[in-house]
N, C-alpha and C. Protein backbone atom coordinates (compact mmCIF):
# COMPACT_ATOMS: atom_id res chain seq x y z
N UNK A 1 78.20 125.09 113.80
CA UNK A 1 79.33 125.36 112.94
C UNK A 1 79.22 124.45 111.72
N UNK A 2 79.24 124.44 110.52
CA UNK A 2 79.59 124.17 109.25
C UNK A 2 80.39 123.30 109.28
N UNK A 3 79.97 122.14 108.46
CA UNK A 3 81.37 121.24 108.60
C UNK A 3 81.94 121.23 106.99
N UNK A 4 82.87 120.75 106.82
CA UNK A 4 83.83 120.76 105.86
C UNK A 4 84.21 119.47 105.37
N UNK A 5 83.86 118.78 104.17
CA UNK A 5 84.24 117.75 103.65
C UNK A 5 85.40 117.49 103.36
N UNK A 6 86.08 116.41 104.42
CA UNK A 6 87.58 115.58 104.03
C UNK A 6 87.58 114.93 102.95
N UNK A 7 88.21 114.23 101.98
CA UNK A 7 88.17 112.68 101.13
C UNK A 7 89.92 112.42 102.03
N UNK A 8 89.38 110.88 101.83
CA UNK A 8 90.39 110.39 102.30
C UNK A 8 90.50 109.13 101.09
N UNK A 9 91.27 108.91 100.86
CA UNK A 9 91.86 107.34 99.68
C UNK A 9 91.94 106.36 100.64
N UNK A 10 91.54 104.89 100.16
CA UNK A 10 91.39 103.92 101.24
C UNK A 10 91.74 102.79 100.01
N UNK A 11 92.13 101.57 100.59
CA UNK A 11 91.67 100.69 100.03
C UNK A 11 91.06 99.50 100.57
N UNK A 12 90.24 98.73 99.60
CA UNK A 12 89.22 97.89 100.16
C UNK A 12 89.56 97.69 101.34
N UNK A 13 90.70 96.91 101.72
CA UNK A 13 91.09 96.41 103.02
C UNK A 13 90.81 97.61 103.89
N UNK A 14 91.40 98.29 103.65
CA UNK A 14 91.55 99.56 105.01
C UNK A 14 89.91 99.98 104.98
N UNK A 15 89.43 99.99 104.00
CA UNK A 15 88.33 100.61 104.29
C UNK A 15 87.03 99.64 104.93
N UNK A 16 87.57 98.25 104.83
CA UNK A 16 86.81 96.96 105.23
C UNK A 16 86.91 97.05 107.14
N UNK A 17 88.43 97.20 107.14
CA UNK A 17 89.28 97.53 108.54
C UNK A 17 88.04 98.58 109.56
N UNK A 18 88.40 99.58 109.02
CA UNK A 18 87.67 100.84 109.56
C UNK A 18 85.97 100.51 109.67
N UNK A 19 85.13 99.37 108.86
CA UNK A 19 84.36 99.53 108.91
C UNK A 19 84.02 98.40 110.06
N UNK A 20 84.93 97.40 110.46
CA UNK A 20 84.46 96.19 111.50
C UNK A 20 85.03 97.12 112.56
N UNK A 21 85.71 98.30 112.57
CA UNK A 21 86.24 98.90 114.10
C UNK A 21 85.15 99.77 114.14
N UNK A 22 84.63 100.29 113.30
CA UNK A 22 83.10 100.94 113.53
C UNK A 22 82.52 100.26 114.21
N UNK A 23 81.79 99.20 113.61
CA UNK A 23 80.79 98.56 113.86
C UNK A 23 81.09 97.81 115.76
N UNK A 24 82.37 97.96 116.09
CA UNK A 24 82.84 97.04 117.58
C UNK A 24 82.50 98.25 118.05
N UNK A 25 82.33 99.59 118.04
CA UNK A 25 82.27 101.22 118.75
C UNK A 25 80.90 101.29 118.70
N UNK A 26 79.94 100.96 117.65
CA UNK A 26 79.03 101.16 116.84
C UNK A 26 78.73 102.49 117.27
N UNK A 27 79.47 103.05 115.70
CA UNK A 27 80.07 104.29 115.43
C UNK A 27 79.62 104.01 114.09
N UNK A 28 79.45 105.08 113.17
CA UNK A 28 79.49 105.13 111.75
C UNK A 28 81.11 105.34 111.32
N UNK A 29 81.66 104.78 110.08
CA UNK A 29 82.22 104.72 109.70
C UNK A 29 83.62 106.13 109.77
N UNK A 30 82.61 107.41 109.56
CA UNK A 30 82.84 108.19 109.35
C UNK A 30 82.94 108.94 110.30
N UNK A 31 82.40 108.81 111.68
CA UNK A 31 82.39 109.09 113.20
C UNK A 31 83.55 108.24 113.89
N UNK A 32 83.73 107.46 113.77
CA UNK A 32 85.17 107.08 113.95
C UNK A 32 86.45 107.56 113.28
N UNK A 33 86.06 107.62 112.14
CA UNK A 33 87.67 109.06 111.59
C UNK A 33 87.65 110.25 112.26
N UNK A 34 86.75 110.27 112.43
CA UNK A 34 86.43 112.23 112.89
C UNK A 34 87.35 112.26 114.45
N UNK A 35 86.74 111.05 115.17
CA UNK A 35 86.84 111.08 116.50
C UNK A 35 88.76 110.62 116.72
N UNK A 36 88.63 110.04 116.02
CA UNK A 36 90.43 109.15 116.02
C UNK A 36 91.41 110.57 115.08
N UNK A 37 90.55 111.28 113.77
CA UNK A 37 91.57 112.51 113.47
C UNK A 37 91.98 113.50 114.74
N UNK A 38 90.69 113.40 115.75
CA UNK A 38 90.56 114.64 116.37
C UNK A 38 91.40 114.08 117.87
N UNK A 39 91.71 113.09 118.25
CA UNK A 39 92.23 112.51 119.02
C UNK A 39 91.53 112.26 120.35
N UNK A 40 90.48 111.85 119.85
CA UNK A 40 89.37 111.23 120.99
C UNK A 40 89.72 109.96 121.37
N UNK A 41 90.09 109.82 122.97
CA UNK A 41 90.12 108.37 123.12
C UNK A 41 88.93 107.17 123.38
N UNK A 42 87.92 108.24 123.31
CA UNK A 42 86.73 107.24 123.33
C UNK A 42 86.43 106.04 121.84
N UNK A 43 87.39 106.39 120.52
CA UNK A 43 86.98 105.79 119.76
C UNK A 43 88.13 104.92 119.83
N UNK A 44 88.94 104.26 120.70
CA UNK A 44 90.81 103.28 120.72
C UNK A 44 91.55 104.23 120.61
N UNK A 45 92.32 104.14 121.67
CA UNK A 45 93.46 104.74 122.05
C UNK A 45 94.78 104.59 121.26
N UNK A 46 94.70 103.15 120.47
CA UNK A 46 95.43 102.14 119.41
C UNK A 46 94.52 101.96 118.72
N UNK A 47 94.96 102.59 117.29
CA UNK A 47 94.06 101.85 116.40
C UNK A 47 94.89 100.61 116.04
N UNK A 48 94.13 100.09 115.21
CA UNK A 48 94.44 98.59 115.08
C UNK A 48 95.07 98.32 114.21
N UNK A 49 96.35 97.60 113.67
CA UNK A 49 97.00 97.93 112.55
C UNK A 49 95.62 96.80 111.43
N UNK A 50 96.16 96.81 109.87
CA UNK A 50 95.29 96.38 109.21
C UNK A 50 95.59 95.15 109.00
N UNK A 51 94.88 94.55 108.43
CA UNK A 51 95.09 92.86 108.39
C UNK A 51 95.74 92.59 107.11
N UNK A 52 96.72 91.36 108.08
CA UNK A 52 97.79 91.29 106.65
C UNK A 52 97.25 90.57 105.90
N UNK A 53 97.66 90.65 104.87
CA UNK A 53 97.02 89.55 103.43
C UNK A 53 98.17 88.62 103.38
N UNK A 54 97.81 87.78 102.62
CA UNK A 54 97.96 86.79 102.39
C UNK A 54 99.78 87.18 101.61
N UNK A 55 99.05 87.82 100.32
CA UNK A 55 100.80 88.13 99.72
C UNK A 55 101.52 88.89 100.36
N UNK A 56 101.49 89.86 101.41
CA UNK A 56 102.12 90.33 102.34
C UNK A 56 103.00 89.45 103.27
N UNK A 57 102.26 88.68 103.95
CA UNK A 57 102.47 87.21 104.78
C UNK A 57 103.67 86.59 103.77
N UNK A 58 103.37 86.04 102.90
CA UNK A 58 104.08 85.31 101.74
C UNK A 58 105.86 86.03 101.22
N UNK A 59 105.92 87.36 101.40
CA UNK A 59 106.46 88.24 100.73
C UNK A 59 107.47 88.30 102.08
N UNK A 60 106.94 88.20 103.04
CA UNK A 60 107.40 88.24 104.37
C UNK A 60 108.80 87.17 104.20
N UNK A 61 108.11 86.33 104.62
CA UNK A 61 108.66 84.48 103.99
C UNK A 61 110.03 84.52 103.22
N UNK A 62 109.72 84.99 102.19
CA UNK A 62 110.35 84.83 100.87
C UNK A 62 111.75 86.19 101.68
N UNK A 63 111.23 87.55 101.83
CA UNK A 63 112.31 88.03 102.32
C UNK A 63 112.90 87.46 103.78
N UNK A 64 113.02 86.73 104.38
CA UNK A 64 113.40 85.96 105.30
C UNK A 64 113.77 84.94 104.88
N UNK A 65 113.84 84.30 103.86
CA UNK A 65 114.44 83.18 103.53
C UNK A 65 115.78 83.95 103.33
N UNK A 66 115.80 84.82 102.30
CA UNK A 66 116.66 85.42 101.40
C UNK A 66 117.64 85.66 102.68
N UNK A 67 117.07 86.40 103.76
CA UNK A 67 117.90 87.13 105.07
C UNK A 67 118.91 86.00 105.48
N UNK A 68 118.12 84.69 105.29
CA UNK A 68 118.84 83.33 106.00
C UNK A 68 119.76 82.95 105.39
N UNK A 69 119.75 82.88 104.00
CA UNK A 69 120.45 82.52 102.93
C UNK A 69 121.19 80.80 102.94
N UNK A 70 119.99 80.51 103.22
CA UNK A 70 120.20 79.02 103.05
C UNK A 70 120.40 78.55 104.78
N UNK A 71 120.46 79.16 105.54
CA UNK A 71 120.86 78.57 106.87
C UNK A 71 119.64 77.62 107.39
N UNK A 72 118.79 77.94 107.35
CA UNK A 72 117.56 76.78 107.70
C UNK A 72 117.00 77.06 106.78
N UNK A 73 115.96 75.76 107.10
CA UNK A 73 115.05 75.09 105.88
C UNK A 73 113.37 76.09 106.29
N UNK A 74 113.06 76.49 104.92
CA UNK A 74 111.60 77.19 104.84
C UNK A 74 110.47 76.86 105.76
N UNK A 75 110.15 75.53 106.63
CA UNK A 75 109.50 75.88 107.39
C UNK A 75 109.24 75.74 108.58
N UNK A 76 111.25 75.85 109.30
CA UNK A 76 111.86 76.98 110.19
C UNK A 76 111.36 78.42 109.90
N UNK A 77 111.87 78.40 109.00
CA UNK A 77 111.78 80.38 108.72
C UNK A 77 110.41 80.64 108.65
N UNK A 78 109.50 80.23 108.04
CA UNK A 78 107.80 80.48 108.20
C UNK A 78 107.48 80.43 109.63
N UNK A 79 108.02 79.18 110.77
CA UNK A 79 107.25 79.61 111.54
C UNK A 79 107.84 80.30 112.47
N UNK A 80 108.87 81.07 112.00
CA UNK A 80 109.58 82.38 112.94
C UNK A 80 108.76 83.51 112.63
N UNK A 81 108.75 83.89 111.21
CA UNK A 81 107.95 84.86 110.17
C UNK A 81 106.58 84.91 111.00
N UNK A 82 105.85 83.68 110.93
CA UNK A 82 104.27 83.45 111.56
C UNK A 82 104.33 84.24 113.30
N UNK A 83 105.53 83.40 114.03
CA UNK A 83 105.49 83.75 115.24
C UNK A 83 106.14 85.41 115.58
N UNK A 84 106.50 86.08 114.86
CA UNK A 84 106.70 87.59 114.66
C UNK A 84 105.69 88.06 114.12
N UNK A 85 105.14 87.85 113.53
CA UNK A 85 103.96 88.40 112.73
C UNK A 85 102.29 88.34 113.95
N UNK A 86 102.59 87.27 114.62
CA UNK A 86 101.25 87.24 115.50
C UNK A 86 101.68 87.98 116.67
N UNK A 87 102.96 87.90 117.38
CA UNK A 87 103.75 88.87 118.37
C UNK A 87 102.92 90.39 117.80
N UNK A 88 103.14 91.01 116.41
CA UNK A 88 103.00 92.03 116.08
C UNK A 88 101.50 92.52 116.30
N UNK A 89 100.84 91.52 115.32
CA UNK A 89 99.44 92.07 115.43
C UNK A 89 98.37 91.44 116.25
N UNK A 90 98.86 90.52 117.78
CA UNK A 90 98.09 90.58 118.86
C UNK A 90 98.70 90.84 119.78
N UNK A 91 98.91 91.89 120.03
CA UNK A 91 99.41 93.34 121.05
C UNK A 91 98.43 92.72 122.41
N UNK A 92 97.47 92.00 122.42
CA UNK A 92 96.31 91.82 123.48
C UNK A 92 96.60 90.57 123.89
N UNK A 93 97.30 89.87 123.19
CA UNK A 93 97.31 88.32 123.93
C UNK A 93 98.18 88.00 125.41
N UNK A 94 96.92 87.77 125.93
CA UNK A 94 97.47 87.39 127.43
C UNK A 94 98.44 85.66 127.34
N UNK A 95 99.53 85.74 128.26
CA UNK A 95 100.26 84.48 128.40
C UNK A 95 99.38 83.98 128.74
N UNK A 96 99.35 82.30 128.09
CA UNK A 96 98.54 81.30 128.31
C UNK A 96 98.50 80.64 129.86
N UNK A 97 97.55 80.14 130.16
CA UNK A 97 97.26 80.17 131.46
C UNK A 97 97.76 78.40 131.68
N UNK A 98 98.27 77.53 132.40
CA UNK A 98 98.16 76.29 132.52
C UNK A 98 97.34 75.80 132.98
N UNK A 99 96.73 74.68 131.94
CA UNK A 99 95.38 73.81 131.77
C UNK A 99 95.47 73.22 133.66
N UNK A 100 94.22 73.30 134.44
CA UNK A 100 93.88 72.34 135.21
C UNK A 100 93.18 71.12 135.19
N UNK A 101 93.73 70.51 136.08
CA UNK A 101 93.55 68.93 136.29
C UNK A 101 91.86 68.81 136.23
N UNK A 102 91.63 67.47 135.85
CA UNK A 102 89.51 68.06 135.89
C UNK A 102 89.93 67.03 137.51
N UNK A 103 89.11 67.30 138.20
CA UNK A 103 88.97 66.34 139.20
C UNK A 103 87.96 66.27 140.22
C-alpha cells in the first residue's frame, strides 16, 4: 500500500524530545510517530511530556508568587513550584528506599 506524507510542525525542543525517545526504542524518528499516531503500544504507552525549559520553570515561579501574594518568601514558593513540577514530570519515581546500616 502507498504511503502518504504527513508534515507535522515541531519545535526544536519537541523535535529534540521525539528524537532521544527514538533513539531509547531505537526506532527512527519517524517510526515512532507512525507507531504512537496509530496507537501502538509497543512504542510507550505514555509518551513523555517535553522538557521544561528554563523560562517555563521561571514563569512558573513568578505566577506562584503572584498566587501567594506576598504570603511567603520566594524561596518557599520555588521549592513548592520545583517539588510540583518534579511530582509532574517523574511519573516513575519510586519512594525512596531507607539507607542501610554498612556492617
Amino acid at each position: 500500500m502507498p504511503k502518504t506524507e504527513v508534515k507535522v510542525s515541531l519545535t526544536a525542543e519537541e523535535r529534540d524530545h521525539l528524537d532521544k525517545q527514538a533513539k531509547a526504542l531505537n526506532l527512527s524518528r519517524s517510526s515512532l510517530m507512525r507507531l504512537r499516531a496509530l496507537g501502538d503500544p509497543s512504542a510507550g504507552a505514555q509518551p513523555a511530556a517535553p522538557a521544561l525549559s528554563i523560562r517555563k520553570y521561571q514563569k512558573a515561579v513568578t505566577s506562584a508568587l503572584k498566587a501567594a501574594n506576598g504570603s511567603a518568601p520566594r524561596h518557599v514558593v520555588e521549592a513548592i513550584v520545583a517539588a510540583v513540577v518534579c511530582a509532574i514530570y517523574d511519573k516513575e519515581q519510586e519512594p525512596s528506599k531507607p539507607a542501610q546500616a554498612a556492617g
